[in-house]
Protein backbone atom coordinates (compact mmCIF):
# COMPACT_ATOMS: atom_id res chain seq x y z
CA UNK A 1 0.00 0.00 0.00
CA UNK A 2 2.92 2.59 0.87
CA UNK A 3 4.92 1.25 -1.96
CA UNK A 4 2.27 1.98 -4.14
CA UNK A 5 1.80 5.08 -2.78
CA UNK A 6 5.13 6.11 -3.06
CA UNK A 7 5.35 5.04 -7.00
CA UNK A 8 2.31 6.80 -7.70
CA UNK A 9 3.91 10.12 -7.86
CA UNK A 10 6.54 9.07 -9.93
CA UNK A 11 5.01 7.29 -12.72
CA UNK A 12 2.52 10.02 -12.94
CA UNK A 13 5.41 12.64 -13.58
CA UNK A 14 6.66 9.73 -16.14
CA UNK A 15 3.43 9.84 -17.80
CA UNK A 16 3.15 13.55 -17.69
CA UNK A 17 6.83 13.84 -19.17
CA UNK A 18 5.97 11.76 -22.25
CA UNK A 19 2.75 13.28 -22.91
CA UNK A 20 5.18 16.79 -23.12
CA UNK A 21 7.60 14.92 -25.08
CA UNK A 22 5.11 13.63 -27.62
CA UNK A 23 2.91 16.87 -27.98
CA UNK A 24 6.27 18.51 -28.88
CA UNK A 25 7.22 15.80 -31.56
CA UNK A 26 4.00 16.50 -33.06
CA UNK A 27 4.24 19.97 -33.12
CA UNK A 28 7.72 20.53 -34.40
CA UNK A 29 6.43 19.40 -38.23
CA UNK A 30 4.11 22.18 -38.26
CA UNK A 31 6.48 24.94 -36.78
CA UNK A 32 8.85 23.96 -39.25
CA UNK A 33 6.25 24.46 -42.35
CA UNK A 34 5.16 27.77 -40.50
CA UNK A 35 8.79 29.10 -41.18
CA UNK A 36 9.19 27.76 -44.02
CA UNK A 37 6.32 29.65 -45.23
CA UNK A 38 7.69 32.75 -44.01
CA UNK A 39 10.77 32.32 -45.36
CA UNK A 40 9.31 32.04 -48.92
CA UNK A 41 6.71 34.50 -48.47
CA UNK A 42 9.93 37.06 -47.35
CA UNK A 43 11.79 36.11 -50.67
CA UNK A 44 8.86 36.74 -53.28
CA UNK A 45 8.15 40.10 -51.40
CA UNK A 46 11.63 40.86 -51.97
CA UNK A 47 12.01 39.49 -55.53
CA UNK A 48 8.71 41.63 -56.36
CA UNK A 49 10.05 45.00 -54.61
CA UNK A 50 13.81 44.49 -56.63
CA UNK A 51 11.62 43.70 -59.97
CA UNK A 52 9.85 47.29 -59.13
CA UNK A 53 12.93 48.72 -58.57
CA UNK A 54 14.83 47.50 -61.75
CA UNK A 55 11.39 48.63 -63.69
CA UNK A 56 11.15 52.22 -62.46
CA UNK A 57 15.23 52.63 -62.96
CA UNK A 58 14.74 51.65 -66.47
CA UNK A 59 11.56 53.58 -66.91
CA UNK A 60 13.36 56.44 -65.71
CA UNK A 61 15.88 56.02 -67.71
CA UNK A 62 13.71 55.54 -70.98
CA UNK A 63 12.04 58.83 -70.08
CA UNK A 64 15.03 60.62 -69.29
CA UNK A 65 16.26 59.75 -72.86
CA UNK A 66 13.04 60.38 -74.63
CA UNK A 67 13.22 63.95 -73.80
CA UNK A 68 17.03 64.40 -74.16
CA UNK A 69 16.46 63.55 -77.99
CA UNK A 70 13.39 65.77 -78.10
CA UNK A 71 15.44 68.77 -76.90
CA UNK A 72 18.06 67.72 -79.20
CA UNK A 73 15.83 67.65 -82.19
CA UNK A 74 14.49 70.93 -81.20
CA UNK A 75 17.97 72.74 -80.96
CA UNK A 76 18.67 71.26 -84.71
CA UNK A 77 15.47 72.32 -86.00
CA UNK A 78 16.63 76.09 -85.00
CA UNK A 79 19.98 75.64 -85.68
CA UNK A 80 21.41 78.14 -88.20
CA UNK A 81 25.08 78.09 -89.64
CA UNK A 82 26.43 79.70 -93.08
CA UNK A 83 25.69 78.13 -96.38
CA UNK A 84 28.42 76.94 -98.40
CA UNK A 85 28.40 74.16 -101.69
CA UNK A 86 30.89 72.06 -100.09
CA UNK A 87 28.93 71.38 -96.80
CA UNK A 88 26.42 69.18 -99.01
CA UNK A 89 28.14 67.87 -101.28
CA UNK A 90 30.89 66.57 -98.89
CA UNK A 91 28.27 65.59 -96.42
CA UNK A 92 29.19 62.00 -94.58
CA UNK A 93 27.19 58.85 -95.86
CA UNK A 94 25.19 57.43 -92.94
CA UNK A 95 26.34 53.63 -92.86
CA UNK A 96 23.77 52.02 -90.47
CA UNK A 97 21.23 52.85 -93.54
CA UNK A 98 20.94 51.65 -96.92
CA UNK A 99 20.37 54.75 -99.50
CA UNK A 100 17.74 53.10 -101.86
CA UNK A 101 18.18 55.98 -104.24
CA UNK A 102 21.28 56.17 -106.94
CA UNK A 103 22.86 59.47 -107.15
CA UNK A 104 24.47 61.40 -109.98
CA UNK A 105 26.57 64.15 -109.24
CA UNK A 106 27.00 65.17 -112.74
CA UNK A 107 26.60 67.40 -114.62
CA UNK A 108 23.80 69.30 -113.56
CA UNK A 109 20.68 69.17 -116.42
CA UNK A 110 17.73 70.94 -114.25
CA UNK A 111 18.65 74.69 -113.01
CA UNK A 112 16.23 77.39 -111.82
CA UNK A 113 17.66 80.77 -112.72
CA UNK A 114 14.90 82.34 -111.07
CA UNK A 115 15.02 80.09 -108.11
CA UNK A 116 15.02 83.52 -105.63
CA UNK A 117 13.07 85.84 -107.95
CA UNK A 118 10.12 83.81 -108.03
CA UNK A 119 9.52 83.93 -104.25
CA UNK A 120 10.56 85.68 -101.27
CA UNK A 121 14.28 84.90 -99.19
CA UNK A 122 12.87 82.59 -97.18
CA UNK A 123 13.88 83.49 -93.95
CA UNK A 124 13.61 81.97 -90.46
CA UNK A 125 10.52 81.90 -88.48
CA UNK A 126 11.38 81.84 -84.97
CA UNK A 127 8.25 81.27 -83.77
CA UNK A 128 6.93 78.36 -85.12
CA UNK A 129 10.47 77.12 -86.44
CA UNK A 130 10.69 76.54 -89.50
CA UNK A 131 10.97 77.98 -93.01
CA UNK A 132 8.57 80.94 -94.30
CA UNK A 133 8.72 82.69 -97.54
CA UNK A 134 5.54 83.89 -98.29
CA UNK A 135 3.58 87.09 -96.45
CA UNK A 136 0.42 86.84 -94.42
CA UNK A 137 -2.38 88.91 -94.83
CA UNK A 138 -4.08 87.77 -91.75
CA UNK A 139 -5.55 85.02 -90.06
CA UNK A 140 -8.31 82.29 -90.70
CA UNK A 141 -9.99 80.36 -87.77
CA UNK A 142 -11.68 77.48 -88.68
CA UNK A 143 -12.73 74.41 -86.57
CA UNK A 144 -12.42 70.58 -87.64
CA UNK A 145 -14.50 67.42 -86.51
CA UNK A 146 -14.79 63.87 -88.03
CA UNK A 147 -18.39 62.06 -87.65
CA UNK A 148 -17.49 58.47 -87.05
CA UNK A 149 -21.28 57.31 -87.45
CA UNK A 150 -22.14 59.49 -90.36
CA UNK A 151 -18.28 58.79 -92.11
CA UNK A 152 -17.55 62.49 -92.90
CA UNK A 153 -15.48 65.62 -92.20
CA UNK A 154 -17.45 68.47 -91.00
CA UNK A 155 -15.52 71.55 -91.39
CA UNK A 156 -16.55 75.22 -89.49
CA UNK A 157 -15.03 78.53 -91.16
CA UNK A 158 -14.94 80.68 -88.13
CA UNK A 159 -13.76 83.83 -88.66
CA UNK A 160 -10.85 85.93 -90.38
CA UNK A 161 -8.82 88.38 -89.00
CA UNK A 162 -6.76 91.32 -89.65
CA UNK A 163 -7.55 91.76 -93.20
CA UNK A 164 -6.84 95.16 -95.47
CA UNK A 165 -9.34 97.73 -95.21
CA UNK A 166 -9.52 97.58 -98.86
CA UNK A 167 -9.98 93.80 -99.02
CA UNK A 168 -12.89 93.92 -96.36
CA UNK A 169 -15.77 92.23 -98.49
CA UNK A 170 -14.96 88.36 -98.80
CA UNK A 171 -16.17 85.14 -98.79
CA UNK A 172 -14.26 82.00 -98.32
CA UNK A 173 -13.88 78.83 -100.60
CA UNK A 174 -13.48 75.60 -99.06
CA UNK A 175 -11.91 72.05 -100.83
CA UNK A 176 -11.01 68.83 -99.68
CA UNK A 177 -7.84 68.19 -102.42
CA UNK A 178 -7.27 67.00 -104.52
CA UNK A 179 -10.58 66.56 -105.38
CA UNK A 180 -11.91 70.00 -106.29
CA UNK A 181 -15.63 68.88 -108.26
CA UNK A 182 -16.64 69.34 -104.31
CA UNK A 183 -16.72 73.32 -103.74
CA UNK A 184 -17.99 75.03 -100.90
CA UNK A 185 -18.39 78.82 -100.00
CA UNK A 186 -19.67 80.99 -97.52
CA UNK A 187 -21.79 83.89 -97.94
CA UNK A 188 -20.29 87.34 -98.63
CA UNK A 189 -19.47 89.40 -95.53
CA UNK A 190 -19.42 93.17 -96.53
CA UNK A 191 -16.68 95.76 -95.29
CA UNK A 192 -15.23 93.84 -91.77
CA UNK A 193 -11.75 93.21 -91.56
CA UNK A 194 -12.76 90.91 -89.08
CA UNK A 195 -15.99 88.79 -90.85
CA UNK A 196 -17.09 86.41 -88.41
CA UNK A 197 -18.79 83.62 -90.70
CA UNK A 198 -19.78 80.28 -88.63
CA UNK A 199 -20.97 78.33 -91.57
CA UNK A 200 -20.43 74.61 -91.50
CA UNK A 201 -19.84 72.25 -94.24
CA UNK A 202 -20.00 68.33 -94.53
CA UNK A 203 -17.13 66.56 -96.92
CA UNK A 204 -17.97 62.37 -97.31
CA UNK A 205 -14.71 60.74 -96.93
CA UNK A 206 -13.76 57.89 -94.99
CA UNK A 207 -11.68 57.93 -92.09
CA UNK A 208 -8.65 55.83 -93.50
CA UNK A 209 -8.09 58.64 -96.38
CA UNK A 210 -7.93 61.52 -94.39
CA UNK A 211 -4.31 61.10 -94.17
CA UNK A 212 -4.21 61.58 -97.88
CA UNK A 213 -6.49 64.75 -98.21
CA UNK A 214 -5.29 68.15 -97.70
CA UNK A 215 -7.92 71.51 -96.69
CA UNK A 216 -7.63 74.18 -98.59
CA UNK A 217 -9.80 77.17 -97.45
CA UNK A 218 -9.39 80.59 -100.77
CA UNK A 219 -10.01 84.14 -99.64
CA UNK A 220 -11.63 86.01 -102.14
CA UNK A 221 -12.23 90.00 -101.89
CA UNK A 222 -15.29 91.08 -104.10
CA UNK A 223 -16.01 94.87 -104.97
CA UNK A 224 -19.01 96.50 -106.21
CA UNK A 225 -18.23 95.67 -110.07
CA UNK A 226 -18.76 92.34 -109.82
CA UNK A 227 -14.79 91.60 -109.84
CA UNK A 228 -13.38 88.54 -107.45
CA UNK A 229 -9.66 88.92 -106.28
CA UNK A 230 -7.49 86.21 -104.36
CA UNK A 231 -7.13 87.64 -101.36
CA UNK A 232 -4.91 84.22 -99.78
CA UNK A 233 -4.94 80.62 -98.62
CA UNK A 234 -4.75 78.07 -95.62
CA UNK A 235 -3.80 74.64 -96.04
CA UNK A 236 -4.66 72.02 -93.47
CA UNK A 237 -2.96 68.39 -93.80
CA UNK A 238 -5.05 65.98 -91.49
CA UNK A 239 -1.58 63.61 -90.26
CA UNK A 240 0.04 66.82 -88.73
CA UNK A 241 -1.94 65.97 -85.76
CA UNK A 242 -4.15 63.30 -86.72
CA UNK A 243 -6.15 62.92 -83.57
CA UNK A 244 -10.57 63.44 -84.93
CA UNK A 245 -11.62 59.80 -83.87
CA UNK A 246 -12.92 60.67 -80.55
CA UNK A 247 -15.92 63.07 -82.16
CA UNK A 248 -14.78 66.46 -80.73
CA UNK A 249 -13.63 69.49 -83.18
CA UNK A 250 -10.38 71.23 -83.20
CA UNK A 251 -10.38 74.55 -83.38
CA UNK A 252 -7.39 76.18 -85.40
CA UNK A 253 -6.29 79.53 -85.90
CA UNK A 254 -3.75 79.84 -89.25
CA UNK A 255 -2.10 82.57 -90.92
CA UNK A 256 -3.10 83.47 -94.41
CA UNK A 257 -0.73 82.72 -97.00
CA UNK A 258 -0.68 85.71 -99.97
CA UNK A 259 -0.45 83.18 -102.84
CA UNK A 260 -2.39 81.24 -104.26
CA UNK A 261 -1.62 77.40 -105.42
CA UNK A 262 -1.52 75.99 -108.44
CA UNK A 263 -4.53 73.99 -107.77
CA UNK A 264 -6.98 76.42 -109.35
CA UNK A 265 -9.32 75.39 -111.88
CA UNK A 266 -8.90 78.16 -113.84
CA UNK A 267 -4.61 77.17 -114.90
CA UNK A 268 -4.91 75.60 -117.92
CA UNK A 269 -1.07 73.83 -117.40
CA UNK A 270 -2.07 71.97 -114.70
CA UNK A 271 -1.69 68.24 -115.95
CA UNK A 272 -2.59 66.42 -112.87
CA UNK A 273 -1.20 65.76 -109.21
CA UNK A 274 1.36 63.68 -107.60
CA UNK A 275 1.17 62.13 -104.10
CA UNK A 276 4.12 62.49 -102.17
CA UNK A 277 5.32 61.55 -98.43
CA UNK A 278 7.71 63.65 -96.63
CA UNK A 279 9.91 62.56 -93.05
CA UNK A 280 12.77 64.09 -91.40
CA UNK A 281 15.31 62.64 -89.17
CA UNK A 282 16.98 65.53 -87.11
CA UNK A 283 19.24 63.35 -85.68
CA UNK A 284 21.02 61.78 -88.26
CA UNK A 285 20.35 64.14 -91.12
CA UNK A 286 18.39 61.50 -93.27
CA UNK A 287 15.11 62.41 -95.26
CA UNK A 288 13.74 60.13 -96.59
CA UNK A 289 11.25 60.77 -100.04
CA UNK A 290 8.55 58.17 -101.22
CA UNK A 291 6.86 58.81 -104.82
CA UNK A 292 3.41 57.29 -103.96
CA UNK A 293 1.02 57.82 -107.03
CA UNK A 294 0.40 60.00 -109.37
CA UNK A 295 -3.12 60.91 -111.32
CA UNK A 296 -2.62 62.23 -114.84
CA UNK A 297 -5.87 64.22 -116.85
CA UNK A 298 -6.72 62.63 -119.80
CA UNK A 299 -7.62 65.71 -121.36
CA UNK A 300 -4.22 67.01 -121.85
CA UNK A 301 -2.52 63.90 -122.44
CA UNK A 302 -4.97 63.03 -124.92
CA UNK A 303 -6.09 59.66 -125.96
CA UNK A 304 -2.70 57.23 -126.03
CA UNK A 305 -1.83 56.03 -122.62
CA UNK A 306 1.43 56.99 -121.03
CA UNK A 307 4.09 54.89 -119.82
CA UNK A 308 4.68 57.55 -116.51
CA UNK A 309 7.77 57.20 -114.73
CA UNK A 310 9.16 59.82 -111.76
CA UNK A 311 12.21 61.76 -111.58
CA UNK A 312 13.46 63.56 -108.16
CA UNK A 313 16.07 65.95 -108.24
CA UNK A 314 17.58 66.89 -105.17
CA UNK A 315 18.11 71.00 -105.74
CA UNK A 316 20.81 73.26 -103.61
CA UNK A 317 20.35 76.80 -104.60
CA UNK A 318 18.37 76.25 -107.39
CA UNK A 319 20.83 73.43 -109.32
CA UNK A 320 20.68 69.82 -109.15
CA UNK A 321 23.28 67.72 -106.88
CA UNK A 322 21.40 64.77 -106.93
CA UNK A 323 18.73 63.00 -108.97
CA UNK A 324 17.44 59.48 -109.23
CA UNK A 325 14.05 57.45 -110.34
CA UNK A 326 11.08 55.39 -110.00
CA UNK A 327 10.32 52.32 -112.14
CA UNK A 328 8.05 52.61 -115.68
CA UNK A 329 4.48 51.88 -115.07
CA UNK A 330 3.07 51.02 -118.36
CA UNK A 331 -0.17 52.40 -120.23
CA UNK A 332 -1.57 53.91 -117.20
CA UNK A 333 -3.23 57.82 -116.15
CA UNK A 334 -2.84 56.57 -112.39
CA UNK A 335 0.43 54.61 -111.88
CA UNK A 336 1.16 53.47 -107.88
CA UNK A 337 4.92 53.47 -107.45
CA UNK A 338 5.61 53.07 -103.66
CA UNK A 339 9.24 54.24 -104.28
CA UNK A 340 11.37 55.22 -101.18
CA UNK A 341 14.55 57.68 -101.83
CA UNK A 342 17.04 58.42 -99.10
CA UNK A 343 19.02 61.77 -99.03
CA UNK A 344 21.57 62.61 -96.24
CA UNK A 345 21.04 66.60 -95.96
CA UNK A 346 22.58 68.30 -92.99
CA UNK A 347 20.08 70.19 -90.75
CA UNK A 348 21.64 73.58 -91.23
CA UNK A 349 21.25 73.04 -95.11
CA UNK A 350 17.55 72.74 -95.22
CA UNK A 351 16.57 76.15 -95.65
CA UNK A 352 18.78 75.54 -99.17
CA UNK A 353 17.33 72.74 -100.13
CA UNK A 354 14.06 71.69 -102.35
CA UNK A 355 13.22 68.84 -104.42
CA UNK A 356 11.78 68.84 -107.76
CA UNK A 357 9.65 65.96 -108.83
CA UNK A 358 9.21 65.53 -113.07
CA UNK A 359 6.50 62.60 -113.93
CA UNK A 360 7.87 61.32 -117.99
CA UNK A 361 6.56 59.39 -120.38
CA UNK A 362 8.92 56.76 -121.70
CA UNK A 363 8.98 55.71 -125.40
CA UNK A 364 11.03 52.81 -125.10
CA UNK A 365 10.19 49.08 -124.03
CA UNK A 366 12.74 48.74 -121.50
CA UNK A 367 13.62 50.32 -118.24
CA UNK A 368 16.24 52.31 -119.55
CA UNK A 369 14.97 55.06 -120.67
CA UNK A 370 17.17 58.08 -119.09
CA UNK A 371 15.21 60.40 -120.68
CA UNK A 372 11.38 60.61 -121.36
CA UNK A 373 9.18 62.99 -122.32
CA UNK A 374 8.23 65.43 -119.39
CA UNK A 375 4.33 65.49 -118.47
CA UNK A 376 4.54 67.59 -115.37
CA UNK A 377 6.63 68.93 -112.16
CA UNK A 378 5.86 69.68 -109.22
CA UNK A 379 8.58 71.52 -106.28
CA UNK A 380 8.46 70.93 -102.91
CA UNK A 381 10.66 72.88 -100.47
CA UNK A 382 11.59 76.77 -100.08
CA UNK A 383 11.89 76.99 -104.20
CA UNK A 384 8.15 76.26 -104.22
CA UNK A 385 6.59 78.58 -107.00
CA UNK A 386 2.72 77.40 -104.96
CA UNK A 387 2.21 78.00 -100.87
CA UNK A 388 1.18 74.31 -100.84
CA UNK A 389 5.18 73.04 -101.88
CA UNK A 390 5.80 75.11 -99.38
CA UNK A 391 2.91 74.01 -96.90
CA UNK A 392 4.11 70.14 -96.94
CA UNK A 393 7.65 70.89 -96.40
CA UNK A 394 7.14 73.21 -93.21
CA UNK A 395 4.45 70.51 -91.93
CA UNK A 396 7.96 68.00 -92.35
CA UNK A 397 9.80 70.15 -90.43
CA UNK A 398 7.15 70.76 -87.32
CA UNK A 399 6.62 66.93 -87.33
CA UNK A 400 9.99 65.33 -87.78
CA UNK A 401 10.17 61.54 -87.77
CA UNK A 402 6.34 61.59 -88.92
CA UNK A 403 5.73 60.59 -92.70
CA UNK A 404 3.80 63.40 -93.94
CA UNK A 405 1.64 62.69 -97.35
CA UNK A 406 0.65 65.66 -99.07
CA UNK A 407 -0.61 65.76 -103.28
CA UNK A 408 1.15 68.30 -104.84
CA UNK A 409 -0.06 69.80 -108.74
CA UNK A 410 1.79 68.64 -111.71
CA UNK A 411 2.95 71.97 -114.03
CA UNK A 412 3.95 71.67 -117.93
CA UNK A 413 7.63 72.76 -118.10
């Protein structure tokens, strides 16, 4: 009885002892997976936060960079420097590029004599930053919105501003080119320099070939004899700032140019239109040149169908450095050539440089005709003889690295 006693104690604190022991062996398994758990939540936290951190540096970075080229483009663009011969036609090849064009540096067989007689010095606009040769006579507002439902261009003519006293009754002529069967006008406002018009017209066009059509708004002055007298011109091209699909208008405000394009019905050398495309690299000095279509008039080429091919002439003062081709599209009044030229031209020589395009007809059966018969030319750049040649190259020059497609008129020689 006392021995039992005695041992009771004992193997109770035995029992009691194991019980501890065993509870613990039990428990250790799921401590362990409870730090494990930690552990590997602790190491994808910190994986996630160094992924963050590597993205934001290189974000950073990216953005950083973006706008160091920007400003760099935009101290080219308004670079100046003196003009001399041999800084073009010295001027280092690019070598990470390809020219696709084959120059001749040749005798020159294209010169304009009256290269600076037939237009202003084009001088230096610091303000918008880029080239300007012909004079305003005031300002249009007009206001542009595309219908997405209806498929069309509505177009608002505003207002004008700052006009002559003696150019004070006008009305405004509005054209979606190169089409020009499609004419609208407002109504004649009587002696305001400042008519205030708010008339709206609709042009049917799909969205996809707005980036092909160009605005052209004509300011005509009309007296009390019945006599109508160009007053100027505003040309809109829709891939400047191609941004209408979200159904609000733009509202622009652009000077009037005093000179009137070639476009008008009433210039019996016009022989059709060329479409162009126009893009700038500031960086490297590259411009590239694409000869897109062309649409000849049947009328005055008369009843044989051409063989059309395209010449470009790359022109420094008025005379030919460079030149090269497109391909012969055969019996054809609307040929598609999809022709890319490369030209390295230094920034500072820009203001010097134009390009004269010449559609031919070619009378033999090959592809090596180096002549042809000339149809029509059309000059793009500061030589422009029309505001819109000079329209599409200062659009080039506010919008570099953006291909900017503009139709341009083809002129008999």
């Amino acid at each position: 009885m006392n021995q039992t006693n005695i041992l009771g104690p004992t193997q109770t604190k035995y029992k009691l002892d194991q019980a501890a022991f065993d509870s613990h062996q039990r428990s250790s398994p799921e401590n362990s997976n409870a730090i494990k758990l930690r552990i590997a939540i602790a190491f994808a936290v910190g994986c996630a936060v160094l992924l963050l951190s590597v993205f934001l540096f290189l974000l950073y970075k990216f953005v950083q960079r973006r706008r160091q080229s920007q400003k760099n483009d935009h101290k080219l663009l308004h670079k100046t420097a003196s003009i001399r011969e041999s800084d073009f036609s010295h001027a280092p090849q690019q070598r990470r590029h390809r020219p696709l064009m084959q120059t001749d540096s040749s005798a020159s067989d294209v010169f304009l004599p009256d290269w600076r007689n037939g237009n202003m010095s084009p001088t230096s606009d610091s303000d918008e930053g880029h080239i300007e040769a012909i004079p305003r006579v005031g300002k249009l507002e007009f206001s542009v919105l595309y219908d997405t439902e209806k498929e069309c261009l509505r177009v608002t003519v505003l207002s004008a501003k700052g006009l002559a006293p003696y150019e004070a009754t006008t009305y405004v002529e509005i054209y979606l080119l190169p089409d020009r069967e499609l004419k609208h006008q407002t109504k004649v406002h009587y002696k305001n320099c400042n008519p205030v018009y708010k008339e709206g017209f609709e042009f049917d066009v799909s969205f996809a070939e707005l980036q092909e059509r160009t605005l052209q708004f004509c300011l005509f002055s009309f007296d009390g004899f019945s006599r109508h007298k160009t007053i100027g011109e505003v040309f809109y091209s829709f891939d400047e700032n191609l941004n209408l699909e979200d159904n609000t208008a733009k509202v622009l405000v652009t000077d009037i140019k005093k000179n009137i394009s070639l476009f008008a019905e009433n210039n019996p050398v016009r022989v059709g239109e060329v479409l162009v495309s126009l893009c700038y690299l500031p960086t490297s000095g590259r411009l590239t040149f694409v000869v897109l279509k062309a649409r000849l008039s049947k009328k005055e080429i008369g009843d044989q169908l051409p063989n059309p091919f395209a010449k470009v002439s790359l022109l420094v003062s008025g005379r030919q450095v460079k030149k090269t081709r497109t391909s012969i599209v055969r019996k054809t009044l609307q040929p598609v050539y999809n022709e890319a030229f490369v030209f390295d031209i230094p920034v500072h020589r820009l203001s010097d440089v134009s390009l004269l395009v010449r559609v031919l007809h070619s009378e033999a059966q090959g592809e090596k005709d180096k002549d042809g018969k000339t149809i029509g030319k059309a000059v793009i750049g500061p030589d422009a003889k029309n505001s819109i040649g000079l329209h599409h190259w200062n659009c080039m020059m506010t919008s570099p690295r953006k291909p900017i497609a503009q139709w341009h008129p083809l002129m008999l020689s």
